[in-house]
Protein backbone atom coordinates (compact mmCIF):
# COMPACT_ATOMS: atom_id res chain seq x y z
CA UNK A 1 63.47 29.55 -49.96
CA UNK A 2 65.15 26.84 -48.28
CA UNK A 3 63.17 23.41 -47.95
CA UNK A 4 64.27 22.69 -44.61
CA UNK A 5 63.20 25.83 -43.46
CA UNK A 6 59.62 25.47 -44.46
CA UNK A 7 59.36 21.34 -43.30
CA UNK A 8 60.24 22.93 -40.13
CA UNK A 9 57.72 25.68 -40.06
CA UNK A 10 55.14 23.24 -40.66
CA UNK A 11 56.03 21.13 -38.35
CA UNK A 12 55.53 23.76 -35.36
CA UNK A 13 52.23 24.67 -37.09
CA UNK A 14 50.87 21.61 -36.60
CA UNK A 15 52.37 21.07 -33.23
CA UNK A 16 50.45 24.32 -32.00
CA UNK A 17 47.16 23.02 -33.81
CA UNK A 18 46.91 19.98 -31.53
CA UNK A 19 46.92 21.31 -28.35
CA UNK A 20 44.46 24.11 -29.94
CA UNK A 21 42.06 21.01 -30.79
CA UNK A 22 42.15 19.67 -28.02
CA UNK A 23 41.42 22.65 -25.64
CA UNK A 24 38.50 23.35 -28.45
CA UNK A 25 37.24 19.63 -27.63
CA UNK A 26 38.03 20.06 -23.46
CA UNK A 27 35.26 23.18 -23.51
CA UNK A 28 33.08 21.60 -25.71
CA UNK A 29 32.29 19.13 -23.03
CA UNK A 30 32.50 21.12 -20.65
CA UNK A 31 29.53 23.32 -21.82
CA UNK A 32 27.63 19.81 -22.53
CA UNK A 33 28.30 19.09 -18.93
CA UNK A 34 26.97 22.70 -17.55
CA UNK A 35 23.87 22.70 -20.12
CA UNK A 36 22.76 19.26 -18.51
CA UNK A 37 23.01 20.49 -14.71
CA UNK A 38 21.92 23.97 -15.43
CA UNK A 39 19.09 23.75 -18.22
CA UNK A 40 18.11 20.66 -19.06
CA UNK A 41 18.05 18.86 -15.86
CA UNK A 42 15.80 21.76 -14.06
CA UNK A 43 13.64 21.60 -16.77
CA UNK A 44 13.17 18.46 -16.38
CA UNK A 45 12.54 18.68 -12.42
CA UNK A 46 10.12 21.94 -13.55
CA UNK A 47 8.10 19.39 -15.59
CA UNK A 48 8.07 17.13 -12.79
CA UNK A 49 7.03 19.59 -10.52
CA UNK A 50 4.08 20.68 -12.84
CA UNK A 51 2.83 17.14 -13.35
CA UNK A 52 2.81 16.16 -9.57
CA UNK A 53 6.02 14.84 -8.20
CA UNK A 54 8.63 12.36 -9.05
CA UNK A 55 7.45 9.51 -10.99
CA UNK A 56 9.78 6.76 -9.73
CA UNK A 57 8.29 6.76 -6.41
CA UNK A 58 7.16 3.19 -5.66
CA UNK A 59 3.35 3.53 -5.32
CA UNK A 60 1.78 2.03 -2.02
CA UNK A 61 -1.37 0.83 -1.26
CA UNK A 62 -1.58 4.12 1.09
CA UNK A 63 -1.44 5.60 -1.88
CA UNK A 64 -3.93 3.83 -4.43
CA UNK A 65 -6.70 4.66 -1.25
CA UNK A 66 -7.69 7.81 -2.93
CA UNK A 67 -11.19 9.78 -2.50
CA UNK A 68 -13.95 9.73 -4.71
CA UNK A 69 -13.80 11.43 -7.99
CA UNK A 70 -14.96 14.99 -8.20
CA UNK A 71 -18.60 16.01 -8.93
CA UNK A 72 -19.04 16.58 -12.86
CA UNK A 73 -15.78 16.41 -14.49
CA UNK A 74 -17.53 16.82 -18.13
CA UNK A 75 -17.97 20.21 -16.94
CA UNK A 76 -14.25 21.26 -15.91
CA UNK A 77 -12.41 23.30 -17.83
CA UNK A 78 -8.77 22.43 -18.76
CA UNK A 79 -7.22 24.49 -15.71
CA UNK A 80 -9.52 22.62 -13.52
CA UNK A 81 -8.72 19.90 -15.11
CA UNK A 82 -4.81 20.07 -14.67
CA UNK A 83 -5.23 20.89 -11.39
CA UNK A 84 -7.09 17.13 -10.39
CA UNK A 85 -4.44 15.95 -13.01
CA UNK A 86 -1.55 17.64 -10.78
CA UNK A 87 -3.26 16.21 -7.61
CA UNK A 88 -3.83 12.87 -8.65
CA UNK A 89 0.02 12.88 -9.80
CA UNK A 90 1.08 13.84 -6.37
CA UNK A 91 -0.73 11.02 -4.64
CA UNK A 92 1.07 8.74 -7.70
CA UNK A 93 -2.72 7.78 -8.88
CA UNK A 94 -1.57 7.45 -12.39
CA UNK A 95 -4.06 5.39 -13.79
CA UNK A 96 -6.50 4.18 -10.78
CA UNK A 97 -9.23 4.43 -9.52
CA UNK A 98 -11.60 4.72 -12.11
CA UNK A 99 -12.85 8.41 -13.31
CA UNK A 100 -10.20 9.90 -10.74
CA UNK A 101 -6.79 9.43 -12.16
CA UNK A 102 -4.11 12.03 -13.64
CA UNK A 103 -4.35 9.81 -16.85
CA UNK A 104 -8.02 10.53 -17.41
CA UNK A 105 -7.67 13.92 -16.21
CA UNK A 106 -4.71 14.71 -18.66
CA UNK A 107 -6.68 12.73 -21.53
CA UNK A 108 -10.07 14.88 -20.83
CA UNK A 109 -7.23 18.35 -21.29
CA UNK A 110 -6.25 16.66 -24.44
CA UNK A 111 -10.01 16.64 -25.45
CA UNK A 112 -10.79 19.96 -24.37
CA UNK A 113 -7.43 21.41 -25.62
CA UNK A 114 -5.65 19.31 -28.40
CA UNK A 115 -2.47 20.95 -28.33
CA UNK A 116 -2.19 21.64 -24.69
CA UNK A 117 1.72 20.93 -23.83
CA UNK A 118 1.38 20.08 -20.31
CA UNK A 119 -0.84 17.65 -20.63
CA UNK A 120 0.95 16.08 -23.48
CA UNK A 121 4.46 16.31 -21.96
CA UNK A 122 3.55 15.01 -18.61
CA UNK A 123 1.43 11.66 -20.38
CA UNK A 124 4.65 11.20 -22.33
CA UNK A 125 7.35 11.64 -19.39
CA UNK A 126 5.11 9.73 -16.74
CA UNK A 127 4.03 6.72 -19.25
CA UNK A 128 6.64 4.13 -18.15
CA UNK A 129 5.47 4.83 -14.64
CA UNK A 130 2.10 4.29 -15.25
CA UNK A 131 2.73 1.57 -17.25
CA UNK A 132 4.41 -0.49 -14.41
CA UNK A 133 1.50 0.62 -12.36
CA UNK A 134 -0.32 -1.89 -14.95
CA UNK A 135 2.44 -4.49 -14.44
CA UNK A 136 1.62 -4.58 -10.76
CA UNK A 137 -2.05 -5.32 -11.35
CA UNK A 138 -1.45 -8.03 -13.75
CA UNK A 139 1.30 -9.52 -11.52
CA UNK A 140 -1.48 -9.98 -8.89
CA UNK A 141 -3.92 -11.09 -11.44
CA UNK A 142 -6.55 -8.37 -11.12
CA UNK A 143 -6.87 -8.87 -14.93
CA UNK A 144 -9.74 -6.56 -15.19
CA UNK A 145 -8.14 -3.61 -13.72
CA UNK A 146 -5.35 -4.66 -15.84
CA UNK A 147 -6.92 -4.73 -18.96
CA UNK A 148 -8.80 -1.03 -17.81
CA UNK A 149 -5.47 0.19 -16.92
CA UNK A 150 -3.59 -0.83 -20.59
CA UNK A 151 -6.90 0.51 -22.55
CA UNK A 152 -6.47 3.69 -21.01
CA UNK A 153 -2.43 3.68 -21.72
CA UNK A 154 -3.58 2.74 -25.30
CA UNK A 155 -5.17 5.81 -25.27
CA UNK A 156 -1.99 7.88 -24.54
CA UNK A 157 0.03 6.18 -26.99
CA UNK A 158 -1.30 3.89 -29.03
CA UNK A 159 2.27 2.94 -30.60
CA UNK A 160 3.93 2.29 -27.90
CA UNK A 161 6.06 -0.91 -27.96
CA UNK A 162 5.36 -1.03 -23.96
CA UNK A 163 1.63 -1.66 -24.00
CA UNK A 164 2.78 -5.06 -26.42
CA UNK A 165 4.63 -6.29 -23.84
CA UNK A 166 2.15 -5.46 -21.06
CA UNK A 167 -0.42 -7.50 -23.54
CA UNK A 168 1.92 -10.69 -23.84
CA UNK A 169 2.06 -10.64 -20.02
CA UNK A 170 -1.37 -10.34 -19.25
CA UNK A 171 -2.29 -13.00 -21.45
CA UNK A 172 0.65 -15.41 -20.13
CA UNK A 173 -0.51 -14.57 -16.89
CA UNK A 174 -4.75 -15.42 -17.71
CA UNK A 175 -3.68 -19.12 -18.98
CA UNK A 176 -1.39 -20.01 -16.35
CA UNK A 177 -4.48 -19.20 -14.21
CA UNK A 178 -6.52 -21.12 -16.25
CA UNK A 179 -4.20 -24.01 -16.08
CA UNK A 180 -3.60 -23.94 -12.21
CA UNK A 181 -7.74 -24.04 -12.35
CA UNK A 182 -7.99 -26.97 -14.60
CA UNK A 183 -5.08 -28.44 -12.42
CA UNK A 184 -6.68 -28.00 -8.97
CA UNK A 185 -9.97 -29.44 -11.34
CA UNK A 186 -8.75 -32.75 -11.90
CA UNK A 187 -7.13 -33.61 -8.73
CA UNK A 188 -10.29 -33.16 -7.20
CA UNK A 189 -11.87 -35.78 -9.80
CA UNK A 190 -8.98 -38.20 -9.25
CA UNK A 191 -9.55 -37.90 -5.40
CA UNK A 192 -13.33 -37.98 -6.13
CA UNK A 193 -12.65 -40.94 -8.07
CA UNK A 194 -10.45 -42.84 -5.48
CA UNK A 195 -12.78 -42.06 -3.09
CA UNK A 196 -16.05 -43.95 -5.33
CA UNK A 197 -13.92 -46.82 -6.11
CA UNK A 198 -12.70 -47.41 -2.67
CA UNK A 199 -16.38 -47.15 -1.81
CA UNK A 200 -17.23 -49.63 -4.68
CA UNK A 201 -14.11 -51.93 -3.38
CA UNK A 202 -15.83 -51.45 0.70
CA UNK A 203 -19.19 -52.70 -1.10
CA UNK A 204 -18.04 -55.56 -2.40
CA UNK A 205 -16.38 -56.85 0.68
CA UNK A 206 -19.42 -56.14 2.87
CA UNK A 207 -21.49 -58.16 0.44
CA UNK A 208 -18.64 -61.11 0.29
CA UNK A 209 -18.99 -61.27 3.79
CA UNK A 210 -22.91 -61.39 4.07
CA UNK A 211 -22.13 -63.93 1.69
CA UNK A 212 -19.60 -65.79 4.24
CA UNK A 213 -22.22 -65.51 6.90
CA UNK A 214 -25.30 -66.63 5.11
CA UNK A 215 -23.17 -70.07 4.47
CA UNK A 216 -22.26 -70.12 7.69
CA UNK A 217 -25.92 -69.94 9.32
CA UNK A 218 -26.66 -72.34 6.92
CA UNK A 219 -23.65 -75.20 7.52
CA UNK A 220 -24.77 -74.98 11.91
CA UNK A 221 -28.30 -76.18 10.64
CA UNK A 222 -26.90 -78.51 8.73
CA UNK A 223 -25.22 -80.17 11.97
CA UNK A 224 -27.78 -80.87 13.99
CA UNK A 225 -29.57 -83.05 11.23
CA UNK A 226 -26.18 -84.98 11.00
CA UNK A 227 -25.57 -85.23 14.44
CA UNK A 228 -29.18 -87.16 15.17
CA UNK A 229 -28.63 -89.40 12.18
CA UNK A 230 -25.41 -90.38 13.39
CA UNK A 231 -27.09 -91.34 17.07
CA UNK A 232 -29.90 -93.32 15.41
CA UNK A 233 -27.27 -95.40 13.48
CA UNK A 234 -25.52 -96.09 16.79
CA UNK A 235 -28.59 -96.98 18.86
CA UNK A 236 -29.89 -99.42 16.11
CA UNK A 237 -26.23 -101.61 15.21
CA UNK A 238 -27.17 -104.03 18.78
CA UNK A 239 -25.33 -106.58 16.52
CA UNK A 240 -22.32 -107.07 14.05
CA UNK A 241 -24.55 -107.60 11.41
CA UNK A 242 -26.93 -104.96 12.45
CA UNK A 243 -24.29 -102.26 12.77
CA UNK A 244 -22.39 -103.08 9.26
CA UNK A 245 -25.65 -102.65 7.93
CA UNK A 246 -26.30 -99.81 9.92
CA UNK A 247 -23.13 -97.85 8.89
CA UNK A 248 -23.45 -98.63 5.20
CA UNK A 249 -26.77 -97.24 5.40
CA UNK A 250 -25.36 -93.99 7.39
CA UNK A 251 -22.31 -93.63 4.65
CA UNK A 252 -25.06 -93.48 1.98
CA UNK A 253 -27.85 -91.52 3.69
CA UNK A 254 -25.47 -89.40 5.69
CA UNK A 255 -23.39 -88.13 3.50
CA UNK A 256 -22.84 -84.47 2.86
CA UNK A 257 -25.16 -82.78 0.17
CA UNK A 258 -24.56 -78.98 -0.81
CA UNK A 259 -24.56 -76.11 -3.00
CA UNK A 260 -21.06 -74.49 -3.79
CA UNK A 261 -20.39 -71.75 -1.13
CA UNK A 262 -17.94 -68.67 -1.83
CA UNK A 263 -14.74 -68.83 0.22
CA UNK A 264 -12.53 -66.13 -1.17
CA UNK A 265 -13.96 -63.15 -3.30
CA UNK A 266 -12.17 -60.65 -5.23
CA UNK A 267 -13.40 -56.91 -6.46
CA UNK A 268 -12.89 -56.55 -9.69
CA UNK A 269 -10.54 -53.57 -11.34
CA UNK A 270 -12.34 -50.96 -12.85
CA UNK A 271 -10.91 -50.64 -16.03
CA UNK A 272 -8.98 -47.33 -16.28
CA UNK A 273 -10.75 -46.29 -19.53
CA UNK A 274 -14.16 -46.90 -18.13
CA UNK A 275 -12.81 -44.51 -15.26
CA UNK A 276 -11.86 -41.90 -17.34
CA UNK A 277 -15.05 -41.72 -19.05
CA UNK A 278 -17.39 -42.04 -15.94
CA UNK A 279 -18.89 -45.53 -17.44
CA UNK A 280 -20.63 -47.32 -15.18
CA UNK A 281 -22.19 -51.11 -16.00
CA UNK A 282 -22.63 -54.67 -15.36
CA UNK A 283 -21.78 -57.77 -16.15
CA UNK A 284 -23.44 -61.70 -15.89
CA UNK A 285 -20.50 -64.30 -16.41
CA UNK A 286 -21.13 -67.84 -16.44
CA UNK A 287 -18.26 -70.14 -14.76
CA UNK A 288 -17.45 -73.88 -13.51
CA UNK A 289 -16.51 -74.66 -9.88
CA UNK A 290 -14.22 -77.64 -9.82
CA UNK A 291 -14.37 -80.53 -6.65
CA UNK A 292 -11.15 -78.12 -6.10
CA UNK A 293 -13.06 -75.50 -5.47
CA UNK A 294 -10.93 -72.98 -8.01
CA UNK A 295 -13.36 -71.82 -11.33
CA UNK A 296 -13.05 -72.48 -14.87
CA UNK A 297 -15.06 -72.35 -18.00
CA UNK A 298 -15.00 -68.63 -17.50
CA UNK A 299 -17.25 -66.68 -20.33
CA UNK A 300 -19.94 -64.00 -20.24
CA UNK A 301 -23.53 -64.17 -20.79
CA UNK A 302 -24.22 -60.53 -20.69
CA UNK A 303 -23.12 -57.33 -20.56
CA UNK A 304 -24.05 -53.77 -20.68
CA UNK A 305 -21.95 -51.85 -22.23
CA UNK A 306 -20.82 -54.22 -24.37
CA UNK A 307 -16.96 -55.40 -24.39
CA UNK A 308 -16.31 -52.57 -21.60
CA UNK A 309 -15.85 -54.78 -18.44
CA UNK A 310 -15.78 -58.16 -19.65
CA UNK A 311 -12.25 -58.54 -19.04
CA UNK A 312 -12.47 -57.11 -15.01
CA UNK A 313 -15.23 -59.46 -14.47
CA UNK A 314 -13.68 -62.66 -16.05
CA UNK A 315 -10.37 -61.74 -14.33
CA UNK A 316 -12.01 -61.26 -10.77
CA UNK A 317 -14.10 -64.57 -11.27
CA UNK A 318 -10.93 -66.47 -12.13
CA UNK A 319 -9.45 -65.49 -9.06
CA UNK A 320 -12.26 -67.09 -7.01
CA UNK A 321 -12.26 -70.07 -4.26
CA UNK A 322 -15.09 -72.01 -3.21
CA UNK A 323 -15.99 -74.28 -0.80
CA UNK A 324 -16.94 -77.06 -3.72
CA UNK A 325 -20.31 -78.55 -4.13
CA UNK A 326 -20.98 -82.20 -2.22
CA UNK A 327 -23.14 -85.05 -3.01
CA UNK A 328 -23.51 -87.79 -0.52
CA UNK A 329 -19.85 -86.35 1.09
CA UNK A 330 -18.44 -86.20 -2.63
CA UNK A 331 -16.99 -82.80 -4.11
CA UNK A 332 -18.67 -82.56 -7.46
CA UNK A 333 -18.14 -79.73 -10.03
CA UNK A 334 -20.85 -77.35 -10.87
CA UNK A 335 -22.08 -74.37 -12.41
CA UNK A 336 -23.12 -71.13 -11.50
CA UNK A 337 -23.83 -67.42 -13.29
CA UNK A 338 -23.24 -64.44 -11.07
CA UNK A 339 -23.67 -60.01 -11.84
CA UNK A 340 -21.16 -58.11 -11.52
CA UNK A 341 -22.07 -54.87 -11.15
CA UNK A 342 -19.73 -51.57 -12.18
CA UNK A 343 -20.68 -48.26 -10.19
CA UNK A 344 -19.06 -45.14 -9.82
């Protein structure tokens, strides 16, 4: 036989086998395509008919308002059963409220009826419904209904990667409510805080100024005393000598005699780890007051705690001005001890 005439007969063979293929492959898919819209996608909407509606339908609040649960449900049997199951489906109450939900109903079938299909089938089709049903309470942090609502999904399917997730979120969402709590917590103390210390700060400069006014009320006694010294000296100098006598007399006898008086006062800072820790305490420094009027020789005497608000005190003191001490109309330096006191 010739060779070319068999290349060529094989070569229209295979020509006529490709279009065969591909008319095989054409129907193929087209019987795919007609199984899905004619068998498997009614089936589908059967099952969804049987278990109480369409699943993706949002659920409302309308919808979660559902009536009490029926009168002894231990005693149903499983037709009974599916039939609260189916209603509870149709008003989308997948896994609330409590005792009347198509979850529990379809769960109690299970009991009843281990192999039952239509309870099995519609828990398995309707889980990632119900399960977003979940996501919504933990989203606004009702995490007891949350936690009710992924127990009773556990129940369903206890494998299911979904109830993981639902877990993680949950929990995510429980300590960023604990730390918005302990947030809101201590901005109240630091306000409660600010408040006592601007109370403390008020208390000082009401006693400072008591302070102020005592010295005061003391200095306008003072004056009168001077003022009738001073007249007697002038009535008695009748002659020179008299009245050099008289006025070296009044420069020693008149002069100015007294105690160191506080001019400018300063609260002291409340040390920030003393704050922190609620201390409170006191504190008895010893310090010089120069003819100046400015202190030095700053050290304490006392304190309670110890080494807490030494610092504060000695620090406030140093910033002190007095009116200095006089002796016969001389500033003199002198010493004084004063408590500082350290409330919250």
């Amino acid at each position: 036989m010739d060779t070319r005439y068999i290349l060529d007969t094989r070569r229209h063979a295979r020509g006529a086998i490709r279009p065969l293929v591909i008319a095989i492959v054409a129907i193929v898919g087209l019987l795919v395509v007609a199984a899905w819209f004619l068998i498997i996608k009614p089936h589908q909407e059967l099952m969804m008919a049987d278990s109480g509606g369409h699943p993706s339908t949002p659920v409302s609040a309308a919808t979660r308002a559902a009536p009490p649960p029926p009168v002894n449900v231990a005693a149903m049997d499983v037709n009974q059963l599916l039939t609260e199951a189916r209603t509870a489906m149709n008003q989308q109450r997948y896994l609330a409220p409590t005792g009347n939900n198509a979850f529990e109903f379809y769960l109690r079938v299970l009991v009843k009826d281990p192999g039952n299909k239509v309870a099995s089938d519609a828990l398995r089709e309707t889980f990632p419904f119900a399960a977003n049903s979940a996501e919504q309470s933990i989203n606004s942090r009702d995490f007891n209904e949350a936690q009710r609502q992924i127990d009773l999904l556990a129940k369903a399917d206890p494998t299911n990667f979904t109830l993981t997730i639902l877990r993680s979120k949950l929990d995510a969402q429980r300590k960023t409510l604990d730390k918005e709590q302990q947030q809101t917590l201590d901005q109240q103390k630091t306000q409660q805080l600010a408040a006592q210390k601007a109370a403390a700060d008020k208390l000082a400069a009401d006693q400072l100024a008591e302070q102020q006014k005592a010295q005061l009320a003391t200095q306008q006694k003072e004056k009168p005393v001077r003022t009738a010294q001073q007249a007697a000296q002038s009535a008695a100098g009748s002659t020179p000598a008299a009245a050099g006598a008289t006025a070296e007399a009044g420069a020693n006898a008149g002069g100015e005699t007294s105690d160191a008086a506080l001019v400018k006062g300063v609260a002291p800072d409340y040390p920030a780890s003393a704050l922190r820790s609620h201390q409170s305490g006191w504190v008895v420094v010893s310090f010089s007051i120069g003819p100046d009027g400015h202190t030095g020789d700053i050290h304490v005497v006392d304190a309670q705690p110890k080494h807490v608000f030494d610092r504060a005190a000695m620090d406030a003191v140093r910033r002190y001005v007095f009116k200095p001490a006089m002796k016969s109309g001389v500033a003199v330096s002198t010493t004084q001890q004063q408590k500082i006191e350290f409330n919250l």
